[in-house]
PDB file of N, CA and C in Angstrom:
ATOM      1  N   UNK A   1      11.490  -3.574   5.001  1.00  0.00           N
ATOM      2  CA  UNK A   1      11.523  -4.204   6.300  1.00  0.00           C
ATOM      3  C   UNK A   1      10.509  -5.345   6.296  1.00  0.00           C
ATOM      4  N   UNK A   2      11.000  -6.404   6.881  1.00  0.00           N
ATOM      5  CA  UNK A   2      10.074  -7.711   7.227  1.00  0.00           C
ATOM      6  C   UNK A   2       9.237  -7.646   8.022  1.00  0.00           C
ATOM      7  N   UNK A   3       8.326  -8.190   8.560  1.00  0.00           N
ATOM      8  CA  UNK A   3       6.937  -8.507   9.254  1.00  0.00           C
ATOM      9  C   UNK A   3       7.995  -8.642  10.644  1.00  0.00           C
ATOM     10  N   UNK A   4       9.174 -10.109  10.380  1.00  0.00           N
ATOM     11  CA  UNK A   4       9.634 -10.303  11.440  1.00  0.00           C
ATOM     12  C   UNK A   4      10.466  -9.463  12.207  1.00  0.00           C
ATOM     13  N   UNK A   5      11.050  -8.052  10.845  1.00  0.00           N
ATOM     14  CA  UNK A   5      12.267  -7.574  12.083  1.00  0.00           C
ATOM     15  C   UNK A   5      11.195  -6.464  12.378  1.00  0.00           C
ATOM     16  N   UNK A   6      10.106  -6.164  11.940  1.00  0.00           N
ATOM     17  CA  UNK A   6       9.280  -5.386  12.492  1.00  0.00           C
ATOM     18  C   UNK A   6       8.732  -5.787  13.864  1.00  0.00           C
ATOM     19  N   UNK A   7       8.543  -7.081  14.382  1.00  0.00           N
ATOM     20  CA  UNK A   7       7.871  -7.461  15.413  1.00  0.00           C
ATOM     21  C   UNK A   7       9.023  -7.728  16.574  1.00  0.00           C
ATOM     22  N   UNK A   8      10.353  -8.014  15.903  1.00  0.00           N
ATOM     23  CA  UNK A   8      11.577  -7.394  17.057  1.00  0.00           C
ATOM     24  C   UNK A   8      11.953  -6.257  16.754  1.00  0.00           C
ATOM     25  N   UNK A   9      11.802  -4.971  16.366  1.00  0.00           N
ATOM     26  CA  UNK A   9      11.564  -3.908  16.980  1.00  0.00           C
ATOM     27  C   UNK A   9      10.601  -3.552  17.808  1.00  0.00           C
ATOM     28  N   UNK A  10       9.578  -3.734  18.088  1.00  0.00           N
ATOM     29  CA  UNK A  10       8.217  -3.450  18.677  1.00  0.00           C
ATOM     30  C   UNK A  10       8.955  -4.809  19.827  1.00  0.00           C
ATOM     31  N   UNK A  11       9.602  -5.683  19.701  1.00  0.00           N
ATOM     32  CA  UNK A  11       9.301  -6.481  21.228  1.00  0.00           C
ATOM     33  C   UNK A  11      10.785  -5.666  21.755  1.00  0.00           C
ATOM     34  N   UNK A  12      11.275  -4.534  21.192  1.00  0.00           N
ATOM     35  CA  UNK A  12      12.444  -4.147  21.828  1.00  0.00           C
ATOM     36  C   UNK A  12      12.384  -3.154  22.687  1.00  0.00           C
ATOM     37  N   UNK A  13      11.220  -2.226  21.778  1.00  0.00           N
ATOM     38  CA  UNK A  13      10.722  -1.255  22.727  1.00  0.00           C
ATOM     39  C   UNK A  13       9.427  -1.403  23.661  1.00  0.00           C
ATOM     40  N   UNK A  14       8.530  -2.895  23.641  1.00  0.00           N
ATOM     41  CA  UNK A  14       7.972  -2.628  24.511  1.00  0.00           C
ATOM     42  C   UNK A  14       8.283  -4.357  24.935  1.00  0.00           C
ATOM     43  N   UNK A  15       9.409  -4.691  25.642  1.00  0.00           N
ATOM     44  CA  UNK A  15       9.505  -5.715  26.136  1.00  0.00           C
ATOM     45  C   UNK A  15       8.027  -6.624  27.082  1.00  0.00           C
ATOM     46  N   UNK A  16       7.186  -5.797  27.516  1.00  0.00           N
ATOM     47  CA  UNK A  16       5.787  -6.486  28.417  1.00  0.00           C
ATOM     48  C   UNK A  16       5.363  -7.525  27.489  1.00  0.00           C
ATOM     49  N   UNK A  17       5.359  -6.720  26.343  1.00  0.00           N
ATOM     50  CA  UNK A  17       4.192  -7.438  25.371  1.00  0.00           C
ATOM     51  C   UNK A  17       4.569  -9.061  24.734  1.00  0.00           C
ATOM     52  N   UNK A  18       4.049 -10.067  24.566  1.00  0.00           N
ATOM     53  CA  UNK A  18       4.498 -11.252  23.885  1.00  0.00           C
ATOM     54  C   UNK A  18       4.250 -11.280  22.655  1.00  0.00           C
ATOM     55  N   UNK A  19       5.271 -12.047  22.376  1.00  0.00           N
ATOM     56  CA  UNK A  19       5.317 -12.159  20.609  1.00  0.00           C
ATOM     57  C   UNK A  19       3.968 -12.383  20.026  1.00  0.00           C
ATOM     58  N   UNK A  20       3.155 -13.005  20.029  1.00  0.00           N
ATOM     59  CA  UNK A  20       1.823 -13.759  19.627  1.00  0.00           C
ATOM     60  C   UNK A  20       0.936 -12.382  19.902  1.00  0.00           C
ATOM     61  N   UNK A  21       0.953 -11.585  20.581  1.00  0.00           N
ATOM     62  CA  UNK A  21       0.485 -10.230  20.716  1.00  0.00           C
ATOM     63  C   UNK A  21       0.735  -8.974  19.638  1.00  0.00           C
ATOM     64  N   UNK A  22       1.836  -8.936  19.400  1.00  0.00           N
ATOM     65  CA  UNK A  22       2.504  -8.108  18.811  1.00  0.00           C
ATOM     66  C   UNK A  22       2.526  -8.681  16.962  1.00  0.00           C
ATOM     67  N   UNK A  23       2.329  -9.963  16.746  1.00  0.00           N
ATOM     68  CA  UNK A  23       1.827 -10.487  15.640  1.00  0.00           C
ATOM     69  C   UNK A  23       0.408 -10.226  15.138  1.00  0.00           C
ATOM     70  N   UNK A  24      -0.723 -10.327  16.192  1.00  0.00           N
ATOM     71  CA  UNK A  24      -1.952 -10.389  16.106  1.00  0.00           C
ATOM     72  C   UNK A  24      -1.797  -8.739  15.588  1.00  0.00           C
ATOM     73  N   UNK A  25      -1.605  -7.636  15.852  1.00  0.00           N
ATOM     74  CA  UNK A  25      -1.699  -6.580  16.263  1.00  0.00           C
ATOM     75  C   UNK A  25      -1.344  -6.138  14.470  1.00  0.00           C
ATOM     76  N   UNK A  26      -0.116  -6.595  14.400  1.00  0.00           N
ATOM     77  CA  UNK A  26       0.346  -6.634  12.693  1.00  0.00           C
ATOM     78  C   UNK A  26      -0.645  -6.911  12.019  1.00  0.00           C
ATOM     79  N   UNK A  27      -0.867  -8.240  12.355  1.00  0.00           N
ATOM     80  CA  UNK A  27      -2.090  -8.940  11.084  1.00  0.00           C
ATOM     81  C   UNK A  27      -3.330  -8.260  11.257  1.00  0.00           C
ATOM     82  N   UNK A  28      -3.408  -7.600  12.208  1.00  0.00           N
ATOM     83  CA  UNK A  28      -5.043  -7.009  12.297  1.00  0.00           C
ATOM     84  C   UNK A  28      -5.177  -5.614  11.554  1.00  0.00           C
ATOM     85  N   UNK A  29      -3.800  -4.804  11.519  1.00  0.00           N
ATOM     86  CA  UNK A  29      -3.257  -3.659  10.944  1.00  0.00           C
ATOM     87  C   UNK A  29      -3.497  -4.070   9.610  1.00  0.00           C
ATOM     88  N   UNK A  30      -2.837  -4.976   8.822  1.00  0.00           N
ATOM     89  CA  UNK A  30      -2.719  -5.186   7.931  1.00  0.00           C
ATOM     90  C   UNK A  30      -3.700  -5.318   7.169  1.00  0.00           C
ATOM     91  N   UNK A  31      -4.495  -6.492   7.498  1.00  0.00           N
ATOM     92  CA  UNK A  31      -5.629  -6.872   6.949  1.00  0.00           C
ATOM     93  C   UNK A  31      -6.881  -5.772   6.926  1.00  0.00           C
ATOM     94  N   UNK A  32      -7.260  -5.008   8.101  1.00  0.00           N
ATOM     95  CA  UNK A  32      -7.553  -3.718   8.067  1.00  0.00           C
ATOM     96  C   UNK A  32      -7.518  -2.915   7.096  1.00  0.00           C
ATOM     97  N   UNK A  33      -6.317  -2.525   6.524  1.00  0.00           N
ATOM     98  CA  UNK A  33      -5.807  -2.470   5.334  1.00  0.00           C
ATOM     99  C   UNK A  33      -6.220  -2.326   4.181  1.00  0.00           C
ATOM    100  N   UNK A  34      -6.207  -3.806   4.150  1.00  0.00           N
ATOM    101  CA  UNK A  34      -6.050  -4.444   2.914  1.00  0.00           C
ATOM    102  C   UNK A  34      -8.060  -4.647   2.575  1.00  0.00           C
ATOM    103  N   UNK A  35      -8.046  -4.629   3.692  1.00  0.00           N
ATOM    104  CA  UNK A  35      -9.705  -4.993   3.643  1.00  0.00           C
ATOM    105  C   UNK A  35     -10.714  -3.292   3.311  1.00  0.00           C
ATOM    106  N   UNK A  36      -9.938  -2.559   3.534  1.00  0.00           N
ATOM    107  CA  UNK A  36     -10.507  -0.853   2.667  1.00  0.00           C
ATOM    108  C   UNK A  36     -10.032  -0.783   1.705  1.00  0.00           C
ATOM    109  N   UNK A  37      -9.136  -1.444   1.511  1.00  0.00           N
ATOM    110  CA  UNK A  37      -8.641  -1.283  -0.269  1.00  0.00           C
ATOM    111  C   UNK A  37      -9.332  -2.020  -1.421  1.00  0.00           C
ATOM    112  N   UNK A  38      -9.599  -3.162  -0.814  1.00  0.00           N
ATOM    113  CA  UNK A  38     -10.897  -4.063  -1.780  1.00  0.00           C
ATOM    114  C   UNK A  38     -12.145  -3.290  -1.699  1.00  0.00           C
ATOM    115  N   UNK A  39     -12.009  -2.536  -1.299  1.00  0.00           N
ATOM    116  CA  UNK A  39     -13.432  -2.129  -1.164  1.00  0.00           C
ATOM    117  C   UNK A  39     -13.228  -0.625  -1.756  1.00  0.00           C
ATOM    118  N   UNK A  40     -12.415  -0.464  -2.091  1.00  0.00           N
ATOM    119  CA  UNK A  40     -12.009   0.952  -2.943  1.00  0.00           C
ATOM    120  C   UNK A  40     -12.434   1.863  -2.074  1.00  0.00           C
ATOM    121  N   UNK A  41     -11.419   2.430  -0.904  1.00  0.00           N
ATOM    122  CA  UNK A  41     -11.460   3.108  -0.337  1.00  0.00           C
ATOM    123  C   UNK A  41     -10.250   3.685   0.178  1.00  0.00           C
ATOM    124  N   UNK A  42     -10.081   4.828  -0.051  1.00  0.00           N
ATOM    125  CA  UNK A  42      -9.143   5.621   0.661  1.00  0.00           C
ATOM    126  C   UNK A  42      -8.127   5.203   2.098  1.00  0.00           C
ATOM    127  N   UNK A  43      -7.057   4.953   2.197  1.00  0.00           N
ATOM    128  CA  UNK A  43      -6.203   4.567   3.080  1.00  0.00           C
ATOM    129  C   UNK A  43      -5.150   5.573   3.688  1.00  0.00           C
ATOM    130  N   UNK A  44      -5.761   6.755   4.685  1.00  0.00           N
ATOM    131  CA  UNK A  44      -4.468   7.690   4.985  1.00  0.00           C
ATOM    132  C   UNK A  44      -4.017   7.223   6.224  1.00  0.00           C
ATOM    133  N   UNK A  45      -2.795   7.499   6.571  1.00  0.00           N
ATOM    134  CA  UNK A  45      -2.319   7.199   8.212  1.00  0.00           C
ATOM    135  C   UNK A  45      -1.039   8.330   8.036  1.00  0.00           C
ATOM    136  N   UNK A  46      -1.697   8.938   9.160  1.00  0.00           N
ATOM    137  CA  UNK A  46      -1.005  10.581   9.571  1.00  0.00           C
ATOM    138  C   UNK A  46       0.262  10.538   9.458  1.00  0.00           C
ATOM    139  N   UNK A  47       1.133  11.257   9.022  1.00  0.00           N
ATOM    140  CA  UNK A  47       2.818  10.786   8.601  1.00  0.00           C
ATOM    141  C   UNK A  47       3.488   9.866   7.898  1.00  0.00           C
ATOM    142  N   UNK A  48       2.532   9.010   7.353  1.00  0.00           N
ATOM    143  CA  UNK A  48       3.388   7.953   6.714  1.00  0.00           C
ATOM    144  C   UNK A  48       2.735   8.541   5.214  1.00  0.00           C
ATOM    145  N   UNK A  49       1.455   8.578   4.883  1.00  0.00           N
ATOM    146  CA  UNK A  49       1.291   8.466   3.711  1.00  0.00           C
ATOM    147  C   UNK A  49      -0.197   7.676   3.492  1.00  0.00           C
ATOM    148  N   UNK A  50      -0.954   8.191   1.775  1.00  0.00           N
ATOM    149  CA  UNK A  50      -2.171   7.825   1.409  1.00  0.00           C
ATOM    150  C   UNK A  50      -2.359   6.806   0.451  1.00  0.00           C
ATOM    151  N   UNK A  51      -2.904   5.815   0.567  1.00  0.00           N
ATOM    152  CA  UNK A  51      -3.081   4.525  -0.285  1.00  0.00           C
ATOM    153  C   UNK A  51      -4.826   5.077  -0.871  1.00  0.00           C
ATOM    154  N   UNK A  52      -4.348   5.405  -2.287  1.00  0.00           N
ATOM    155  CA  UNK A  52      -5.690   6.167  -2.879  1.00  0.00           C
ATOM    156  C   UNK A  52      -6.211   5.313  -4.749  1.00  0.00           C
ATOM    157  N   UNK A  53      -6.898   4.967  -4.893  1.00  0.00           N
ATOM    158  CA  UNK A  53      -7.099   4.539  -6.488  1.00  0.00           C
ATOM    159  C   UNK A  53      -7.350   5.881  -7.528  1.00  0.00           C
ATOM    160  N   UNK A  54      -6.392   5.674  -8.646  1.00  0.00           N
ATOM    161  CA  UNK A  54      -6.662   6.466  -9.857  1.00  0.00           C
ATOM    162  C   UNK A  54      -7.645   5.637 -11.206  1.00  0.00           C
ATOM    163  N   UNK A  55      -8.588   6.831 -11.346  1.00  0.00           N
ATOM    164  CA  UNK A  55      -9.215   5.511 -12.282  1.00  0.00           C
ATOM    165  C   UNK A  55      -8.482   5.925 -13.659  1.00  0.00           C
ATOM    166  N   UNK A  56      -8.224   4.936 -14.437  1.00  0.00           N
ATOM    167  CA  UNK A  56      -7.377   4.674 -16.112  1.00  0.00           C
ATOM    168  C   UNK A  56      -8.305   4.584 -16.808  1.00  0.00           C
ATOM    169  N   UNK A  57      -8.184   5.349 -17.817  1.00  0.00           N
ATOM    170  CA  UNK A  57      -9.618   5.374 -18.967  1.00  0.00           C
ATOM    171  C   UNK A  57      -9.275   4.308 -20.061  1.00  0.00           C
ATOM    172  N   UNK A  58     -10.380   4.174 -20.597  1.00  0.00           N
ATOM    173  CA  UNK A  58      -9.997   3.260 -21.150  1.00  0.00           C
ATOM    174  C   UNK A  58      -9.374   3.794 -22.660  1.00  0.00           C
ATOM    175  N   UNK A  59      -8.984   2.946 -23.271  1.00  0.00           N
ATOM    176  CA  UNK A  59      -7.767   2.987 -24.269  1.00  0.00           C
ATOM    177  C   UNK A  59      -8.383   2.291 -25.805  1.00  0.00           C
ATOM    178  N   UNK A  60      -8.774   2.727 -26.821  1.00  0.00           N
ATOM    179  CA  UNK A  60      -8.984   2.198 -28.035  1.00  0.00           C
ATOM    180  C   UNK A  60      -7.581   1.685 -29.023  1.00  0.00           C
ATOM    181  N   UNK A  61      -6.631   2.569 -28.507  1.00  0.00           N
ATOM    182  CA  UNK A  61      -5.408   2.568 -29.692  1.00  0.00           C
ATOM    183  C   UNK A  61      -4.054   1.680 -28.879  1.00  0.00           C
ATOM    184  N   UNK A  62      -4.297   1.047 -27.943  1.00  0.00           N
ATOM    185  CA  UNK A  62      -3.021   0.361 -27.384  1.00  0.00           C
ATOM    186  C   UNK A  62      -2.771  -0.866 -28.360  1.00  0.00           C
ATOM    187  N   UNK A  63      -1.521  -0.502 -28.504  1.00  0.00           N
ATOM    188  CA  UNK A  63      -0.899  -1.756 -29.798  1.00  0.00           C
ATOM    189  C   UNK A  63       0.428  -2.609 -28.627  1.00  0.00           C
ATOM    190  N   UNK A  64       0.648  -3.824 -29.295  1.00  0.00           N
ATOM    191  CA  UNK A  64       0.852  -4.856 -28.764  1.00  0.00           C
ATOM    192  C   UNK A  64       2.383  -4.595 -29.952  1.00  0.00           C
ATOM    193  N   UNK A  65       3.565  -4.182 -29.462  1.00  0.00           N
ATOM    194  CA  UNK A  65       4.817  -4.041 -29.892  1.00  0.00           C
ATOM    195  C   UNK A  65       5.049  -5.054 -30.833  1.00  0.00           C
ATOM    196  N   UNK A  66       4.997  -5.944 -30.479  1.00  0.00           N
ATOM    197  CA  UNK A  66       5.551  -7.221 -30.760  1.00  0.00           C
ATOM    198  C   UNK A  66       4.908  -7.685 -32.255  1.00  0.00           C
ATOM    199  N   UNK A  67       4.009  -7.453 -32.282  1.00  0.00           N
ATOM    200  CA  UNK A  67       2.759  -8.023 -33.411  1.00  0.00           C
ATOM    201  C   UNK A  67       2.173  -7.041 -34.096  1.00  0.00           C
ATOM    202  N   UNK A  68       1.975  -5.841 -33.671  1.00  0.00           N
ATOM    203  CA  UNK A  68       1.293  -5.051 -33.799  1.00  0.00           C
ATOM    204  C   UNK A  68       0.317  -4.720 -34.251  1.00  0.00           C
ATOM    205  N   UNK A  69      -0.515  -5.812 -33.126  1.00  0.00           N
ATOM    206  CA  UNK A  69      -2.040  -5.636 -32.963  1.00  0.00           C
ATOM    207  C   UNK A  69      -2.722  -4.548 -32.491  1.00  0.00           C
ATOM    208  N   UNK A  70      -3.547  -4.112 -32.503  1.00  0.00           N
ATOM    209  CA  UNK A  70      -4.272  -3.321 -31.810  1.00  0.00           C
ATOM    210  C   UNK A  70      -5.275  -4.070 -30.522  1.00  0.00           C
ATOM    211  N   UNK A  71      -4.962  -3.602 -29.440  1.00  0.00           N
ATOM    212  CA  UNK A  71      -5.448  -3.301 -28.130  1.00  0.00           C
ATOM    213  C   UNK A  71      -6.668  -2.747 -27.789  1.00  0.00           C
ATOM    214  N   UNK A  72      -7.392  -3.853 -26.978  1.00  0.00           N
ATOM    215  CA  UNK A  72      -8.517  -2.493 -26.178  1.00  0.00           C
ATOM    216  C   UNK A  72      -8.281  -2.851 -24.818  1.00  0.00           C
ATOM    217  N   UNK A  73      -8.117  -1.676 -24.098  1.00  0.00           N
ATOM    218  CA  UNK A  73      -7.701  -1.769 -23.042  1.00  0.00           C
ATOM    219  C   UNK A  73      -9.138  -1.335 -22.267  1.00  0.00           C
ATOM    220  N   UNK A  74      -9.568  -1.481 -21.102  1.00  0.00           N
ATOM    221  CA  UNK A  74     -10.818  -1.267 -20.418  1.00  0.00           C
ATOM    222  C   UNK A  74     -10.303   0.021 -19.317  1.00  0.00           C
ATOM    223  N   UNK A  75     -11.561   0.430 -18.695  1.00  0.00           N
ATOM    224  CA  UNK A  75     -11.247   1.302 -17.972  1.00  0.00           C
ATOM    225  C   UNK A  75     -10.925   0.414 -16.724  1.00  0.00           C
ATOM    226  N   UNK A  76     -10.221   1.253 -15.611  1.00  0.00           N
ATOM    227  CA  UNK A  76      -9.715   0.542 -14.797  1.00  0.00           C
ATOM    228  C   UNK A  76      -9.057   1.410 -13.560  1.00  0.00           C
ATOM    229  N   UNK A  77      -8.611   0.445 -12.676  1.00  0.00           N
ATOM    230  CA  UNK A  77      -8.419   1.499 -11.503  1.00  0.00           C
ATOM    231  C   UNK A  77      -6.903   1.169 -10.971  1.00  0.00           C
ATOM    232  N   UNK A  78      -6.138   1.651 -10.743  1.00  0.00           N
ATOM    233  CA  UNK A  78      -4.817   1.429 -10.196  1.00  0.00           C
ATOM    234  C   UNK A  78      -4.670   2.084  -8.928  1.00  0.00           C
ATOM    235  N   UNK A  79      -4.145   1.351  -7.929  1.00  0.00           N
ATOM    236  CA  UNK A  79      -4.011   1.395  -6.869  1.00  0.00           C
ATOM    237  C   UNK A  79      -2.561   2.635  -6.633  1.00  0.00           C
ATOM    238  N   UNK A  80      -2.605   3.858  -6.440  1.00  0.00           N
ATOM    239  CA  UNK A  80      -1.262   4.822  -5.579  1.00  0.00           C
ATOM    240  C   UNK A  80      -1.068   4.909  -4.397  1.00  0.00           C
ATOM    241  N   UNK A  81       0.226   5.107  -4.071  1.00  0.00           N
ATOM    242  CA  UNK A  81       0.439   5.402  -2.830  1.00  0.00           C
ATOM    243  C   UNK A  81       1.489   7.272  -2.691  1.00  0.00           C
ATOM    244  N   UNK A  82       1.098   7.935  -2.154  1.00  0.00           N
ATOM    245  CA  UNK A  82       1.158   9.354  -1.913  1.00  0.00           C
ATOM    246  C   UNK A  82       2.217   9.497  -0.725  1.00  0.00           C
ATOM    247  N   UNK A  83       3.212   9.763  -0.213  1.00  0.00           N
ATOM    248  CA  UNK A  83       4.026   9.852   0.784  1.00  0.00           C
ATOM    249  C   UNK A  83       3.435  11.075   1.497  1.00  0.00           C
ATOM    250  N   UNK A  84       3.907  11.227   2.751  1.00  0.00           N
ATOM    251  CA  UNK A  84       2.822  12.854   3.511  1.00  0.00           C
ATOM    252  C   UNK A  84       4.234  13.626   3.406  1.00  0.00           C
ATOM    253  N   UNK A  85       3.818  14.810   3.935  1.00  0.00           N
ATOM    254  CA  UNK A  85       5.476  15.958   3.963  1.00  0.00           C
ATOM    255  C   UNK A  85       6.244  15.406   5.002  1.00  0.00           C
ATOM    256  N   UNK A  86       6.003  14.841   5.976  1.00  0.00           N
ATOM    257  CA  UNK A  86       6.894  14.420   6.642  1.00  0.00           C
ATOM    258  C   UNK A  86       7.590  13.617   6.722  1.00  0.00           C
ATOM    259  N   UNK A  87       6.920  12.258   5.943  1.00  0.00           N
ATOM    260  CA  UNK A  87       8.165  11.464   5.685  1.00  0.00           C
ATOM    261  C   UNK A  87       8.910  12.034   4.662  1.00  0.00           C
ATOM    262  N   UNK A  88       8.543  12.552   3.420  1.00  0.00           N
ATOM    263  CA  UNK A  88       9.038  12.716   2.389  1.00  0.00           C
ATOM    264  C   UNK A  88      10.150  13.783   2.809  1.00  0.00           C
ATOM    265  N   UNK A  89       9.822  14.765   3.875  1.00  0.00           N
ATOM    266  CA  UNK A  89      11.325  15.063   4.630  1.00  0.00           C
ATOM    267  C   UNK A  89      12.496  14.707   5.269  1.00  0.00           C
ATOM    268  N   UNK A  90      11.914  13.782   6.038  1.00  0.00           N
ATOM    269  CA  UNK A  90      12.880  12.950   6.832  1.00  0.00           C
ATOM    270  C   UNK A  90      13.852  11.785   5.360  1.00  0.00           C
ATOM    271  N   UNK A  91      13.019  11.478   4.821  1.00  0.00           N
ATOM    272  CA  UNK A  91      13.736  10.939   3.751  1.00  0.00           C
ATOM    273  C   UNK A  91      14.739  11.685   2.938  1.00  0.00           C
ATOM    274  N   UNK A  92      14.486  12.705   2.326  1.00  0.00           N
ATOM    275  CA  UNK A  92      15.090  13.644   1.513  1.00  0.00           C
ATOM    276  C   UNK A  92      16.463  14.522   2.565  1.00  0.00           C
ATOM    277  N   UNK A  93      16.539  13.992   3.958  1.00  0.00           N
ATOM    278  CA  UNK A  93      17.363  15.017   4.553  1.00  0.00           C
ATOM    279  C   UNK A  93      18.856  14.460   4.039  1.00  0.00           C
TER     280      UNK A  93
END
């Protein structure tokens, strides 16, 4: 789903509100966000699901297919996302 058909749903069900409202509200969500995740921090929101980092160890033996060089890969952190039981129900029905 888009930013935009997200912000005409939300102006469908709450017709009061103005568009420029209902944008701000997104971008503040968002960035919110995005702004605990740079900062390596845990992201849950009740029913939807957890935005969590796994850390990746690092790697001495990664070879490069192609050439087959040998690789050093560093340790590192990858960003998951965890679904909660409830969506993962409503989805699966």
């Amino acid at each position: 789903m888009s930013k935009k058909k997200l912000i005409e749903q939300l102006k469908e069900k709450n017709p009061k509100l103005n568009q420029s409202d209902l944008e701000t509200a997104i971008l503040t969500f968002s960035n919110s966000i995005i702004s605990a995740l740079k900062n390596e921090k845990t992201v849950e929101i009740r029913g939807l699901g957890r935005w969590y980092f796994k850390k990746l160890k690092e790697n001495y033996n990664a070879r490069n297919p192609l050439t087959n060089e040998i690789l050093y890969k560093p340790e590192r952190l990858k960003l998951r996302f965890k679904t909660s039981k409830r969506l993962n129900k409503i989805i699966n029905k």
